[in-house]
Protein backbone atom coordinates (compact mmCIF):
# COMPACT_ATOMS: atom_id res chain seq x y z
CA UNK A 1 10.19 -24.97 2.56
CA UNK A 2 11.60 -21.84 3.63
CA UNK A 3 11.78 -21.80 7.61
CA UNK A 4 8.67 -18.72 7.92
CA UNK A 5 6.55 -20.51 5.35
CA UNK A 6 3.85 -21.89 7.81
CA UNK A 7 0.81 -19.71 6.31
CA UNK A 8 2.24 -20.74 2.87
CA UNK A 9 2.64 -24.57 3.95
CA UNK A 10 -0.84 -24.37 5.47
CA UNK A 11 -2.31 -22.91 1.57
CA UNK A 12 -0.21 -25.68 -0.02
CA UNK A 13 -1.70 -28.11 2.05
CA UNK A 14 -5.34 -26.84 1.89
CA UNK A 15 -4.71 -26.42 -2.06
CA UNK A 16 -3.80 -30.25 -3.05
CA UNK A 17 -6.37 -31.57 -0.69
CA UNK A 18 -8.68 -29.69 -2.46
CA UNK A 19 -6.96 -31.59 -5.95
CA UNK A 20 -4.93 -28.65 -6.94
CA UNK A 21 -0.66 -29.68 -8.17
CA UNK A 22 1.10 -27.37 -5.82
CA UNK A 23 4.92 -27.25 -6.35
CA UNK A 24 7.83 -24.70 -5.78
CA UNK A 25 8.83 -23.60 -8.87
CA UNK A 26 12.07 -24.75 -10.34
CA UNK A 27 13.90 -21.58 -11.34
CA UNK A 28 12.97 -19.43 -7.89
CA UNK A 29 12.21 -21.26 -5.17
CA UNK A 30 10.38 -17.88 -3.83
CA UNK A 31 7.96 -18.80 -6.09
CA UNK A 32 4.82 -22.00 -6.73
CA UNK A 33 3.16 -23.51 -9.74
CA UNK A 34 -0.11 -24.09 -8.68
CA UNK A 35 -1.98 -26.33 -11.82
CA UNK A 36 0.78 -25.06 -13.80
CA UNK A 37 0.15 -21.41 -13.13
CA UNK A 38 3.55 -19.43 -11.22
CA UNK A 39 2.40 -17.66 -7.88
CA UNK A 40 4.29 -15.62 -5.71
CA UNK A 41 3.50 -17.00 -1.78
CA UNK A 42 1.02 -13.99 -1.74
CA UNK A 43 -0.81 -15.23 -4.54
CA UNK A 44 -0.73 -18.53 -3.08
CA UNK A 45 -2.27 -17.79 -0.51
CA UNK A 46 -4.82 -15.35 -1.80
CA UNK A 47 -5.98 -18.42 -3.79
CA UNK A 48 -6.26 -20.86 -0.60
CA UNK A 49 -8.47 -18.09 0.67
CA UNK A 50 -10.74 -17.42 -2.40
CA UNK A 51 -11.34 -20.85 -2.65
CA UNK A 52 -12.63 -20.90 1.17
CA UNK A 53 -9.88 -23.13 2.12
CA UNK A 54 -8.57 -20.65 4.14
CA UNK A 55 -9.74 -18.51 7.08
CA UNK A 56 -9.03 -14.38 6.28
């Protein structure tokens, strides 16, 4: 992960223990498939947090 990616690593985490695939994409590491869907780390975590995974 990229060295300031602890709120994304903390969504990532919360994501696949919730059963969601969570990988960085291939092509831009910048970005995540998330159940085969391409987020930006905003998005990512914008999901974590709609899912109440997430405090925010």
């Amino acid at each position: 992960m990229i060295k300031d990616d602890a709120p994304n690593r903390e969504a990532v985490e919360a994501l696949i223990a919730a059963g969601y695939m969570v990988e960085r994409f291939d092509e831009d590491p910048t970005l995540w498939r998330v159940n085969g869907e391409v987020m930006t780390g905003a998005e990512l975590l914008n999901e974590a947090k709609q899912m109440g995974l997430m405090d925010g």
